[in-house]
Protein backbone atom coordinates (compact mmCIF):
# COMPACT_ATOMS: atom_id res chain seq x y z
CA UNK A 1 0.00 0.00 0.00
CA UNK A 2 3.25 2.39 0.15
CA UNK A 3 1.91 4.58 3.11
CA UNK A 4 -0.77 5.74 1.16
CA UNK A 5 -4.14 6.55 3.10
CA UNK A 6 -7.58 4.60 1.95
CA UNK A 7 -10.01 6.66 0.86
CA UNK A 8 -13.71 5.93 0.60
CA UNK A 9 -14.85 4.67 -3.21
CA UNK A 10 -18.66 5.45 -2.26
CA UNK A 11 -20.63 8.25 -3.52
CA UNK A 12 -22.95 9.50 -1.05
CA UNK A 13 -25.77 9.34 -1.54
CA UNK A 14 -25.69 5.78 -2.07
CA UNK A 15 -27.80 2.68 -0.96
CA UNK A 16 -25.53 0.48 1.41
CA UNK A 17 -26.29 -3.00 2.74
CA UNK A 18 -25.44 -4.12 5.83
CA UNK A 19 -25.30 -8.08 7.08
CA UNK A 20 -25.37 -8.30 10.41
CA UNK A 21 -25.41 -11.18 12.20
CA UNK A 22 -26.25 -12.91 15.61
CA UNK A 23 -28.13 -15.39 17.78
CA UNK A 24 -31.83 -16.26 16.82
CA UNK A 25 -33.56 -13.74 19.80
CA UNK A 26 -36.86 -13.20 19.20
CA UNK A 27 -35.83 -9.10 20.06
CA UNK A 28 -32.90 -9.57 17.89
CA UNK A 29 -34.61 -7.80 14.81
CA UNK A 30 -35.87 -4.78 16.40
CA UNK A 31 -32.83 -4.10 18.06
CA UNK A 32 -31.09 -4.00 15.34
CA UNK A 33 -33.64 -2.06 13.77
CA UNK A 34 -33.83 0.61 16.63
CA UNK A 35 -30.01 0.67 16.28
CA UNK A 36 -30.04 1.08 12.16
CA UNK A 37 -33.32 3.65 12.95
CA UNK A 38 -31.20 6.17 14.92
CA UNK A 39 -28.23 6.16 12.33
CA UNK A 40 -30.65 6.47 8.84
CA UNK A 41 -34.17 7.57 9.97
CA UNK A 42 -35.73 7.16 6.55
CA UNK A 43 -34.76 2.82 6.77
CA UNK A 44 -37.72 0.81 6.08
CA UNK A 45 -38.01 -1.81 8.49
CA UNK A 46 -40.36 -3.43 6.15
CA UNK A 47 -36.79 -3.98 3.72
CA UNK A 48 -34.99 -5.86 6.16
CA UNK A 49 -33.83 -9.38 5.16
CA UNK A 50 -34.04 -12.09 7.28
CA UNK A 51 -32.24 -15.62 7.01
CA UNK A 52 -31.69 -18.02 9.62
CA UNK A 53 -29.08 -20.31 9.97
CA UNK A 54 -29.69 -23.97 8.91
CA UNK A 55 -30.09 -24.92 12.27
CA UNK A 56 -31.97 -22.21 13.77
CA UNK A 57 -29.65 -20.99 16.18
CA UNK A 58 -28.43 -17.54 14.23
CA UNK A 59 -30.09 -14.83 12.15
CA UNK A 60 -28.83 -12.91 9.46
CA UNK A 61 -30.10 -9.64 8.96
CA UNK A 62 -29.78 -7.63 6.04
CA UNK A 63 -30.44 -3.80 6.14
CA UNK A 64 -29.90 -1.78 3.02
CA UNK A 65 -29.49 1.93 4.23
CA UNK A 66 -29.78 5.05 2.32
CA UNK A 67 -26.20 6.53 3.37
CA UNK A 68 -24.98 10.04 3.07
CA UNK A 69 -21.72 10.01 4.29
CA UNK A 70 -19.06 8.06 5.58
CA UNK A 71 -19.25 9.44 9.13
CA UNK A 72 -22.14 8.48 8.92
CA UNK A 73 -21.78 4.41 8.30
CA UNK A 74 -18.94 4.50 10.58
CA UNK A 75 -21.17 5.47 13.53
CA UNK A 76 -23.54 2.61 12.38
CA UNK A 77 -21.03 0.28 12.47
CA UNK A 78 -19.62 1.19 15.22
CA UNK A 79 -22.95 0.85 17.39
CA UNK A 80 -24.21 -2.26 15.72
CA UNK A 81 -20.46 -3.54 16.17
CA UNK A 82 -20.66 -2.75 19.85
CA UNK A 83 -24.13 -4.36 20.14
CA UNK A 84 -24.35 -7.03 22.97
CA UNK A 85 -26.84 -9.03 20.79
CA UNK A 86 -24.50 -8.41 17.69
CA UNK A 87 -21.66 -11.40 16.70
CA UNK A 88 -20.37 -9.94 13.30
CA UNK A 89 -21.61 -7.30 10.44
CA UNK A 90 -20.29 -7.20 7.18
């Protein structure tokens, strides 16, 4: 990488998906969803993806967020990251 910094390749506005993922809780999903809520107000909770694991004991969640800056997702992450409930988000 020679030192150099990494800049962001995203144009903001841009639609960004999220996969988070973590133990099948039946409050799992609007955690997450309270979390995502507070970062990108306009989310539609009615978009979020939802696949279990085959056997039954994780949920992957899939949140496509209208972002507007990279700030922005960072804080998301960050939160969602930090998230008791929360084993890993892509």
């Amino acid at each position: 990488m020679g030192g150099r910094s990494m800049t962001t390749l995203l144009e903001f506005p841009c639609d960004f998906p999220l996969k988070i993922m973590g133990a099948s809780d039946p409050g799992f999903a609007q955690a997450i969803a309270d979390v995502v809520l507070r970062h990108a107000p306009d989310f539609d909770v009615a978009t979020m993806e939802m696949r279990p694991s085959k056997a039954g004991n994780y949920l992957s969640l899939t949140c496509t967020v209208r972002a507007v800056s990279q700030a922005q997702l960072d804080a998301l992450y960050l939160e969602l990251t930090s998230h008791p409930m929360v084993k890993v988000v892509l």
